[in-house]
Protein backbone atom coordinates (compact mmCIF):
# COMPACT_ATOMS: atom_id res chain seq x y z
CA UNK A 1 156.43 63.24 164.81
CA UNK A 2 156.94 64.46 161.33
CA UNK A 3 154.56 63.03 158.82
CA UNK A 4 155.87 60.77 156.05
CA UNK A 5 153.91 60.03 152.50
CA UNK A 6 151.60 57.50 151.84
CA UNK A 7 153.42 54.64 150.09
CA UNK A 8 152.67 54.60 146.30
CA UNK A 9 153.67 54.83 143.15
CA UNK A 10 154.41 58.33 143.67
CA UNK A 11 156.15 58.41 146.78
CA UNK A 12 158.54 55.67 144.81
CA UNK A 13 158.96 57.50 141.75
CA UNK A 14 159.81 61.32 143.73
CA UNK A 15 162.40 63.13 141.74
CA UNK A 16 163.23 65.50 144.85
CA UNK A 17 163.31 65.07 148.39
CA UNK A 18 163.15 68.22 150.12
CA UNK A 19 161.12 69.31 152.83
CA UNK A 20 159.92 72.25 154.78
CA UNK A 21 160.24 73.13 158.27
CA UNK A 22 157.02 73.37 160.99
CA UNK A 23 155.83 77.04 161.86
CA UNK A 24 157.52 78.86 164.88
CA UNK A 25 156.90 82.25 166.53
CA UNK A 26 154.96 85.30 165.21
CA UNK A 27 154.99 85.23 161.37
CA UNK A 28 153.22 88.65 158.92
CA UNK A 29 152.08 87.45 155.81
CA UNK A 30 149.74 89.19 153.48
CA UNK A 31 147.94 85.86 152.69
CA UNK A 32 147.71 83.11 154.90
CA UNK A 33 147.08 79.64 152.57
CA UNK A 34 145.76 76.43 155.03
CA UNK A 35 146.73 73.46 152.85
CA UNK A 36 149.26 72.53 150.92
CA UNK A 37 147.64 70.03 148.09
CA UNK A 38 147.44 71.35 144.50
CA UNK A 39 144.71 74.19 145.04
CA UNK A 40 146.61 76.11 147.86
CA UNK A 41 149.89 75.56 145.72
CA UNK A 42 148.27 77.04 142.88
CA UNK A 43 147.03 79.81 144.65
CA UNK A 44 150.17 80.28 146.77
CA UNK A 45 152.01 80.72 143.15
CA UNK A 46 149.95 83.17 141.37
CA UNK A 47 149.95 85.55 144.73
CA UNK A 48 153.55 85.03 144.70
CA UNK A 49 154.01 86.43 140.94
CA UNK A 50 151.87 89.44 142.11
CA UNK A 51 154.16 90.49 144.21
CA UNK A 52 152.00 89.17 147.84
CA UNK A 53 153.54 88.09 150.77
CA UNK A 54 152.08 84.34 151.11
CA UNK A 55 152.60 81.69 153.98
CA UNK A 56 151.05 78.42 153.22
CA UNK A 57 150.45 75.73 156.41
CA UNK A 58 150.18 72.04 155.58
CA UNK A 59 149.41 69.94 157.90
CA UNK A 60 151.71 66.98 156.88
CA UNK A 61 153.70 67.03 153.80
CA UNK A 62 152.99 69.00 150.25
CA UNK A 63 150.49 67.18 148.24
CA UNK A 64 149.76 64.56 151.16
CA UNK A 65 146.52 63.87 150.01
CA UNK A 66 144.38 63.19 147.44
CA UNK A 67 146.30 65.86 145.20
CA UNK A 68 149.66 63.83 145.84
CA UNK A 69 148.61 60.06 145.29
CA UNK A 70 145.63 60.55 142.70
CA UNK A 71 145.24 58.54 138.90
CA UNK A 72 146.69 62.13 137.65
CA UNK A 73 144.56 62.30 135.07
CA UNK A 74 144.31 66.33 133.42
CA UNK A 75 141.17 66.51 131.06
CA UNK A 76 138.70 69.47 131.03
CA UNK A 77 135.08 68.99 132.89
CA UNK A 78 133.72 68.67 136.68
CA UNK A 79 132.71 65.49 138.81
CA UNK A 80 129.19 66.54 137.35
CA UNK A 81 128.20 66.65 133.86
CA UNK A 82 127.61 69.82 131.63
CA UNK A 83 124.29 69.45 131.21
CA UNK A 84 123.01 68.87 135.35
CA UNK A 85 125.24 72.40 135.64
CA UNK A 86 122.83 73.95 132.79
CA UNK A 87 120.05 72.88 134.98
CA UNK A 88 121.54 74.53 138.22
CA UNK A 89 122.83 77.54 136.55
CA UNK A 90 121.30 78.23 132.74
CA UNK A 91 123.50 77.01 130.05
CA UNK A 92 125.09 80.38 129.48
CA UNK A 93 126.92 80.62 132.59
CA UNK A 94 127.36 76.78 132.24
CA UNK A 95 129.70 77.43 129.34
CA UNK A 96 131.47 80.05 131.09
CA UNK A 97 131.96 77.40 134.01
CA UNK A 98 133.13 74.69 131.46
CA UNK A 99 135.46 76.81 129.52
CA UNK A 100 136.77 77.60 133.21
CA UNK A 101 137.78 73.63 132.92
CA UNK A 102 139.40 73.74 130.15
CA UNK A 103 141.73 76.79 131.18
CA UNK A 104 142.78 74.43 134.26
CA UNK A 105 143.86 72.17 132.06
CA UNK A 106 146.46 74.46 129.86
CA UNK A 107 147.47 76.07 133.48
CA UNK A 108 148.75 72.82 134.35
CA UNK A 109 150.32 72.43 130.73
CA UNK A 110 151.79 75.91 130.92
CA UNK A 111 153.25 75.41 134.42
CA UNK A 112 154.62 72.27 133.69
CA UNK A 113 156.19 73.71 130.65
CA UNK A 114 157.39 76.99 132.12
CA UNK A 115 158.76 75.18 134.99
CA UNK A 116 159.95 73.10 133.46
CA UNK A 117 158.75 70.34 135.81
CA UNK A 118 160.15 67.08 133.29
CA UNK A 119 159.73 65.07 136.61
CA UNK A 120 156.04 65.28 136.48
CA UNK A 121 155.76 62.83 133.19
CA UNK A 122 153.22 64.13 130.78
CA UNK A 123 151.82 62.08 128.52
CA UNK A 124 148.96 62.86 126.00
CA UNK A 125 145.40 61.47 125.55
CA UNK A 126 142.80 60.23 127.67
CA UNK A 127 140.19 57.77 126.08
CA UNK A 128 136.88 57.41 127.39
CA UNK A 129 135.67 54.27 126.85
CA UNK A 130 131.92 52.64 127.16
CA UNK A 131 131.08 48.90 127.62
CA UNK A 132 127.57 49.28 125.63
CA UNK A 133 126.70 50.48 122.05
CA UNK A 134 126.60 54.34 122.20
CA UNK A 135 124.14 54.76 119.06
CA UNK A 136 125.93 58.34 117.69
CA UNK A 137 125.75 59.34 121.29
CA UNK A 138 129.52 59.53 121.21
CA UNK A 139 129.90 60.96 117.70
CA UNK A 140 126.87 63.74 119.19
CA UNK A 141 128.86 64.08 121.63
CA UNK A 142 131.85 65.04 120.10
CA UNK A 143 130.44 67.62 117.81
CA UNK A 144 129.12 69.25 120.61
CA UNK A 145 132.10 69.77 122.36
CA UNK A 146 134.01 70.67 119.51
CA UNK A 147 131.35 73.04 118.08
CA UNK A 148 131.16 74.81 121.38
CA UNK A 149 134.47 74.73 123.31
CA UNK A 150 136.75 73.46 120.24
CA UNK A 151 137.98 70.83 122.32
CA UNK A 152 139.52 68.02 119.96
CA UNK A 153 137.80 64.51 120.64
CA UNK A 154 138.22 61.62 118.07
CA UNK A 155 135.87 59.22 117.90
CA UNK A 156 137.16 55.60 118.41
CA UNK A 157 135.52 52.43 116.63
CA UNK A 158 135.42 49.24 118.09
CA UNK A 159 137.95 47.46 116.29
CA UNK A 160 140.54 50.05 117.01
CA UNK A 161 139.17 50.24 120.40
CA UNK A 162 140.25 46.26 120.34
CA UNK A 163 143.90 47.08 119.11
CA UNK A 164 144.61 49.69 121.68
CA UNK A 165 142.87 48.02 124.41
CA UNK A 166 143.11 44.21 123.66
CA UNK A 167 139.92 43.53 125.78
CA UNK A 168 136.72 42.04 125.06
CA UNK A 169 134.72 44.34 127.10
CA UNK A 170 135.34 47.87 125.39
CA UNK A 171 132.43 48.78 122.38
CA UNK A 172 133.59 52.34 121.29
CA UNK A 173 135.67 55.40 122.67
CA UNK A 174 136.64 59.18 122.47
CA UNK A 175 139.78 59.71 122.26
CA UNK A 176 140.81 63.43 124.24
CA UNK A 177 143.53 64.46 122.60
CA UNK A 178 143.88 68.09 124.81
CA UNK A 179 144.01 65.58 127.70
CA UNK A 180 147.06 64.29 129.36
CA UNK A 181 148.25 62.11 132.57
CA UNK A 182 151.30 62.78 134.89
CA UNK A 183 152.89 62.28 138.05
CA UNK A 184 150.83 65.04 140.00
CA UNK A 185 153.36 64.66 143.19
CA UNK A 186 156.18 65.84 141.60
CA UNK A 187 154.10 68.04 140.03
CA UNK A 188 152.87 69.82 143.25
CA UNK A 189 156.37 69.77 144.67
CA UNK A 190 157.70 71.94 141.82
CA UNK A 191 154.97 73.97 142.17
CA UNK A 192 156.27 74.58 146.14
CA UNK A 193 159.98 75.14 145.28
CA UNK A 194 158.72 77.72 142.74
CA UNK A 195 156.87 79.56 145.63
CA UNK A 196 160.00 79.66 147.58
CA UNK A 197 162.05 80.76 145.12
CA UNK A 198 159.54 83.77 144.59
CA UNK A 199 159.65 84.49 148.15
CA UNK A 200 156.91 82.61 149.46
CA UNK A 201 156.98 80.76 152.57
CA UNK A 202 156.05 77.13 153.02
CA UNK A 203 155.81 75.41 156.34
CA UNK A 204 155.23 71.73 156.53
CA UNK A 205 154.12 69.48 159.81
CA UNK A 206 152.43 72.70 160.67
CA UNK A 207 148.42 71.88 161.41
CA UNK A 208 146.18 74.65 162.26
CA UNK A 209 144.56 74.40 165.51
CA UNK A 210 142.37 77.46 165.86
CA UNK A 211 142.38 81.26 165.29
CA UNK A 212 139.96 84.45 165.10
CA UNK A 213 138.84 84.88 161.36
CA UNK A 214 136.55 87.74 162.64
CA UNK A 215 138.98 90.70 163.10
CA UNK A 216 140.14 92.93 160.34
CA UNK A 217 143.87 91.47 160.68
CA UNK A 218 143.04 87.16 160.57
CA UNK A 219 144.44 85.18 162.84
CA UNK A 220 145.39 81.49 163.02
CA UNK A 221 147.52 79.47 165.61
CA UNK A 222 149.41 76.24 164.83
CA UNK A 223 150.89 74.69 168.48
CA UNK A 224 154.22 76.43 167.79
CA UNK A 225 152.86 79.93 165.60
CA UNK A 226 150.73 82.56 165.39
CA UNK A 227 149.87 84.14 162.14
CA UNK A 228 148.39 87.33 161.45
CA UNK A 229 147.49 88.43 157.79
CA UNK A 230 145.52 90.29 156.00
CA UNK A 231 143.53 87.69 154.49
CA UNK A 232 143.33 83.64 154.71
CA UNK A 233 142.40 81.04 151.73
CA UNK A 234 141.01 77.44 153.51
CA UNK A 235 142.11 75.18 150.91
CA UNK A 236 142.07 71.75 152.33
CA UNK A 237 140.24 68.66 150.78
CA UNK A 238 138.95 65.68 152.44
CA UNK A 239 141.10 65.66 155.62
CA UNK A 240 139.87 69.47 156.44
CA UNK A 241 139.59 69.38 160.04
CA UNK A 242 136.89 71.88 162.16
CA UNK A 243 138.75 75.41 162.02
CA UNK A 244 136.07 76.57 159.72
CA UNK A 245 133.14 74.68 160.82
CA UNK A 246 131.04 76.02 157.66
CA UNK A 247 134.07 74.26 155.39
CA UNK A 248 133.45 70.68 157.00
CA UNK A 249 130.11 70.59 157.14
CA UNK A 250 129.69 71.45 153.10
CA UNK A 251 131.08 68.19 151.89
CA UNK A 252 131.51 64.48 152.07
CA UNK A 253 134.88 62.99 152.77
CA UNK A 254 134.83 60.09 150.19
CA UNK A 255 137.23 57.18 149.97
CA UNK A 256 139.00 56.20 146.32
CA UNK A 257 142.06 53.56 145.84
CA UNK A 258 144.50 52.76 143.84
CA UNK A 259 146.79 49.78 142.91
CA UNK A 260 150.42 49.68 140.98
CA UNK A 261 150.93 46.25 139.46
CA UNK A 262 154.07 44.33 139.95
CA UNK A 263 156.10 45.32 136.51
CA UNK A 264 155.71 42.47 134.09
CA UNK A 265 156.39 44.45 130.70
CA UNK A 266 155.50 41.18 128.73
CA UNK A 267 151.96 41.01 130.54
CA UNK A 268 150.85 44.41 130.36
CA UNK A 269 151.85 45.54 126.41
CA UNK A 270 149.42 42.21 125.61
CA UNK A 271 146.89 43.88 127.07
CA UNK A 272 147.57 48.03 126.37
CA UNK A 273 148.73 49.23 123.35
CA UNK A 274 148.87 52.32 123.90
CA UNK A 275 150.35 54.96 126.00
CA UNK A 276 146.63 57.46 126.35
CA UNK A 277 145.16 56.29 129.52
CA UNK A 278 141.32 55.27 129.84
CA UNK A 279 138.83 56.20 131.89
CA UNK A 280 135.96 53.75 132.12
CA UNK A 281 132.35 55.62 131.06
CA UNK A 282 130.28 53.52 133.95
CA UNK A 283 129.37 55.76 136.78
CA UNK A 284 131.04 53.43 139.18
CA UNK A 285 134.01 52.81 136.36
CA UNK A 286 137.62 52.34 136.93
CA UNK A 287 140.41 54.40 135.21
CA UNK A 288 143.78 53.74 134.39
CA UNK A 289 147.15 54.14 132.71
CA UNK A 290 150.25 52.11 132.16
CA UNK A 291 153.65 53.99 133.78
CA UNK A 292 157.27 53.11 134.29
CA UNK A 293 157.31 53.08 129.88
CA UNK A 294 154.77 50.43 129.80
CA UNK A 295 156.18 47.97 132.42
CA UNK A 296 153.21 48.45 134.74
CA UNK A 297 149.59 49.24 135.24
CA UNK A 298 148.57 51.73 137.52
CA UNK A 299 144.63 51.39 138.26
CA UNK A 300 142.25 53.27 140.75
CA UNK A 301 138.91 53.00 141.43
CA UNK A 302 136.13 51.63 143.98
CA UNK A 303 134.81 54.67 146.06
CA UNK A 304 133.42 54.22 150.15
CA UNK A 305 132.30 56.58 152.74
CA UNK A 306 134.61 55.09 154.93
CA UNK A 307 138.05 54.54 154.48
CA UNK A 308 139.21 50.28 153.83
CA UNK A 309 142.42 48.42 154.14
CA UNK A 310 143.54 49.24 150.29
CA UNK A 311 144.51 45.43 150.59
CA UNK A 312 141.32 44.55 150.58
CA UNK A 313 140.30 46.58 148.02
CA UNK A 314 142.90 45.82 146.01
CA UNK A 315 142.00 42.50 145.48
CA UNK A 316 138.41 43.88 144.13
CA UNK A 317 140.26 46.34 141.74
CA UNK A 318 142.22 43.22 140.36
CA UNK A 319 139.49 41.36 140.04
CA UNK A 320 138.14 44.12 137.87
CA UNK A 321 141.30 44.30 135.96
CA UNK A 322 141.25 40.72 135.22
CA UNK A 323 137.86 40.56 134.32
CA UNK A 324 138.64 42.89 131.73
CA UNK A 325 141.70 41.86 130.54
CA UNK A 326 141.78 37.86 131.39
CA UNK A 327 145.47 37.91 129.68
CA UNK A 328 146.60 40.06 133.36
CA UNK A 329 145.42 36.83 135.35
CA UNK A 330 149.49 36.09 136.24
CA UNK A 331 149.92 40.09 136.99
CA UNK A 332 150.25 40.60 140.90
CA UNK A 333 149.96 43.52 143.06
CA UNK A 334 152.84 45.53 143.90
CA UNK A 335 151.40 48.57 146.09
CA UNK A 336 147.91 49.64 146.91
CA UNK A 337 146.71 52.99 148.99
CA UNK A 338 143.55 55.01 149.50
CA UNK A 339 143.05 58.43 149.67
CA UNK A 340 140.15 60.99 150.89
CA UNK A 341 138.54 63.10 148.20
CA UNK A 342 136.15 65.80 149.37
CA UNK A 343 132.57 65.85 147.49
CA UNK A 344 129.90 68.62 147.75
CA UNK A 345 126.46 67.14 146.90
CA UNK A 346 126.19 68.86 144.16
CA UNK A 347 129.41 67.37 143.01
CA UNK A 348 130.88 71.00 141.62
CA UNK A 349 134.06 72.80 143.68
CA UNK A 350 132.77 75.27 146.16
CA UNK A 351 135.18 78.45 145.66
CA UNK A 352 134.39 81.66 147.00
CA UNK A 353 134.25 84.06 150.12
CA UNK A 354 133.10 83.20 153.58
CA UNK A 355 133.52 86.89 155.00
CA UNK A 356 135.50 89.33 154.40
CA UNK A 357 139.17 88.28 153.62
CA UNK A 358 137.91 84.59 154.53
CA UNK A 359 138.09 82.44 151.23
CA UNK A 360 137.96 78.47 150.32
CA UNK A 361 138.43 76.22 147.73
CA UNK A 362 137.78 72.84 147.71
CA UNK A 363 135.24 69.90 146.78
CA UNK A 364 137.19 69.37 143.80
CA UNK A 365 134.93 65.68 143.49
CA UNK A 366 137.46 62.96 142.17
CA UNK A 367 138.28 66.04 138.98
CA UNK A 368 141.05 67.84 140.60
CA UNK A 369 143.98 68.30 138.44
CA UNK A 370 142.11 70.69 136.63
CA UNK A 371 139.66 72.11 139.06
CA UNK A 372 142.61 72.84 141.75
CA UNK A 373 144.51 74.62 138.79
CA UNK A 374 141.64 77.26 137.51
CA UNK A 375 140.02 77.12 141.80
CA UNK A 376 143.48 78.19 143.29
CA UNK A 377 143.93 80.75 140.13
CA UNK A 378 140.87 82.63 140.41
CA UNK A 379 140.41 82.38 144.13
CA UNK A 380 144.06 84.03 144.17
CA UNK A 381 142.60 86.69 141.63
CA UNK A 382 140.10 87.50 143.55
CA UNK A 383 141.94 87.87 146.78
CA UNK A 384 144.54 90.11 144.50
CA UNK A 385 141.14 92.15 143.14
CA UNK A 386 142.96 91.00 139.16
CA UNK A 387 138.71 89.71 138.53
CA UNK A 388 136.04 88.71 140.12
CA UNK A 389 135.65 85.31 138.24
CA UNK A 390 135.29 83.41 141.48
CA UNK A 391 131.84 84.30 141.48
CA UNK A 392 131.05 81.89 138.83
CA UNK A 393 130.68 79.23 141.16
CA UNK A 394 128.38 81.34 144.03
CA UNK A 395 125.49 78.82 143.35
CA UNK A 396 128.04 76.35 144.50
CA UNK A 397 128.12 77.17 148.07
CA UNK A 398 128.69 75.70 151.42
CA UNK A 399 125.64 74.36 151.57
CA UNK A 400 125.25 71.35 153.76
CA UNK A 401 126.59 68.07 153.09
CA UNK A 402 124.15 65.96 155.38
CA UNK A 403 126.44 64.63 157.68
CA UNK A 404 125.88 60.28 158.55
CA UNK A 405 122.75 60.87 156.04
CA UNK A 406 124.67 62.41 153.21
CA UNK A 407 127.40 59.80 153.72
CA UNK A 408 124.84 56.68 153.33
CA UNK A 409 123.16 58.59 150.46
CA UNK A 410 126.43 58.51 148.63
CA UNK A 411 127.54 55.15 149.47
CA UNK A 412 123.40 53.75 148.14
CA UNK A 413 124.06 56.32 145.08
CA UNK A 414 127.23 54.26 144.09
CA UNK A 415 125.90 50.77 145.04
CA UNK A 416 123.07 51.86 142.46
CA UNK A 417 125.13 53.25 139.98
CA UNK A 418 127.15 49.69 140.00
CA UNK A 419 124.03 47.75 139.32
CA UNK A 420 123.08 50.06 137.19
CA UNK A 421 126.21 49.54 135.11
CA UNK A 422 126.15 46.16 135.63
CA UNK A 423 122.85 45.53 134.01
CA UNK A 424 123.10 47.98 131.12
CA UNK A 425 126.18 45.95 130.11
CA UNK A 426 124.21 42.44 130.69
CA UNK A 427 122.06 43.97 128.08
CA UNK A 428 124.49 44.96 125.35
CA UNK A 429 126.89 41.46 125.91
């Protein structure tokens, strides 16, 4: 049976509806791509402009997952802060790394406007906002980034903070005005038309089921294709399966939701003023944005090691909504859904090469819409020999996830970062 899209705002709001036959017989490709979410897409593109044959193999539908039915928020950084990657790496190549962020970010600009994709939505700003008193650590913070990287942060005080977010909870903000939101399904769907229209081939429906990655000529077999190419980029996220064993055993599948709020226009332009979206500072914060031109909220959150009924969850993310905004008590639910993200423990993408024409990119941590952008681009220059800039992320590597223990790690880690949260606001209130 052919698989359908998760219901959400996204699958609601699709400005296209094509879709992509399964694999059959004996296909040739230069480059083999497994997974069709933003990272193989990007990838699949930039081989395409250099002239590669490419194949890409989806397992359900183009941006099924997480890449498909995210928050779509675009804003430079990793699931990991700057300065734990300065400890890992030195703060040189940290930079390098962080500036590698950043370019993500204007890929997805430029493709959006070269495309010219005006179904995927963008709209400028991101604020991130704290719950506590900062003390200059927000106005520090700001010079830093624009003294090193440029990037162009304003810093928000708490009585415009109270204008554009009419809650009672919000202290002060940084408003990132390089930062954007958009509708990152049609966005990955233009992305696939483009690779067809370049001579790429896409096959949907089409899981992998095994192969021989040891050969010089790769191998993989879907139930209805065999596949021979030169060389094959694994660049699935949190519903990888066990073709490459070494792939699924690096990272933690993690659970995030989601909820779209009935539209009540009247409800939700008391409450935001504004059309830059906000991303919550607490570790275990929510983010959100209003879509549709204001008329509803769309707001994710809540992460588990094991997948919930989103209604369930639902009802906590509202309950987090209202508590922040009390005006939204009337505002009901319209749609809620989950999705898998894939986390490495040391919460930065793992890109690179397994063996010899055997790469992967994924881990992309809950910070995808730029990470999949600059991942898929430099894995694909690497597999093209245009740089070696893949290597950047070596001490990012498959290491091992921990299995059960790494999954009850994470879900204590985020139970402690909640009550961590929870009292540091207690103390500022």
């Amino acid at each position: 049976m052919a698989a359908s899209y998760i219901d959400s705002y996204y699958t609601r709001t699709l400005a296209s509806h094509e879709s992509y036959p399964a694999a059959e017989g004996r296909i040739h490709v230069d480059v083999c791509i497994v997974g069709g979410g933003l990272a193989g897409l990007t990838a699949a593109l930039q081989l395409a402009r250099a002239g590669r044959s490419v194949a890409l193999f989806e397992a359900r539908r183009i941006a099924w997952g997480a890449s498909g039915r995210n928050g779509g928020f675009v804003s430079a950084g990793f699931a990991t802060g700057l300065s734990q990657i300065e400890r890992r790496v030195g703060p040189h190549q940290a930079r390098e790394l962080y500036r590698l962020s950043m370019e993500g970010v204007e890929i997805v600009r430029r493709n959006i406007a070269d495309l010219a994709i005006a179904e995927a939505q963008p709209v400028p700003g991101i604020v991130k906002a704290v719950r506590y008193e900062a003390r200059g650590a927000l106005q520090a913070l700001r010079d830093r980034q624009e003294r090193e990287f440029g990037l162009r942060l304003r810093y928000v005080p708490r009585d415009e903070m109270a204008a554009l977010f009419a809650s009672p909870k919000y202290r002060e903000g940084l408003l990132d005005e390089d930062a954007f939101h958009f509708h990152p399904l049609n966005y990955g769907r233009a992305l696939a038309r483009e690779i067809v229209r370049l001579g790429g081939r896409i096959f949907e429906n089409s899981p992998v089921a095994g192969g021989d990655l040891l050969g010089a000529c790769k191998r993989i077999e879907t139930d209805r294709a065999i596949v021979e190419a030169e060389q094959i980029l694994f660049a699935t996220g949190g519903y990888t399966e066990a073709v490459l064993p070494a792939l699924r055993r690096a990272f933690l599948p993690i659970a995030t939701y989601v909820l779209l709020t009935e539209a009540r226009p009247d409800l939700v332009r008391d409450a935001i003023r504004t059309s830059a979206a906000i991303l919550d500072d607490r570790r275990a914060g929510d983010y959100y944005r209003v879509v549709e031109n204001g008329d509803r909220i769309l707001w994710g959150g809540r992460i588990t090691t094991r997948t919930g009924d989103p209604r369930n969850i639902a009802a906590l993310l509202r309950r987090e909504m209202v508590t922040t905004y009390p005006q939204l008590a009337e505002l009901k639910v319209d749609v809620a859904w989950s999705g898998l993200m894939s986390y490495a423990r040391h919460l930065m993408p793992q890109i690179g090469q397994w063996q010899p024409g055997v790469w992967y990119c994924t881990a992309f941590g809950g910070h995808g819409m730029n990470t999949t952008a600059i991942g898929g681009t430099v894995v694909a220059e690497g597999m093209s020999g245009a740089s070696d800039r893949y290597r950047l992320f070596a001490p990012f590597g498959l290491s091992w996830s921990g299995g059960i223990f790494g999954k009850a790690a994470a879900q204590l880690t985020y139970w402690g970062y909640q009550a961590a949260d929870a009292m540091r606001e207690f103390r500022t209130s």
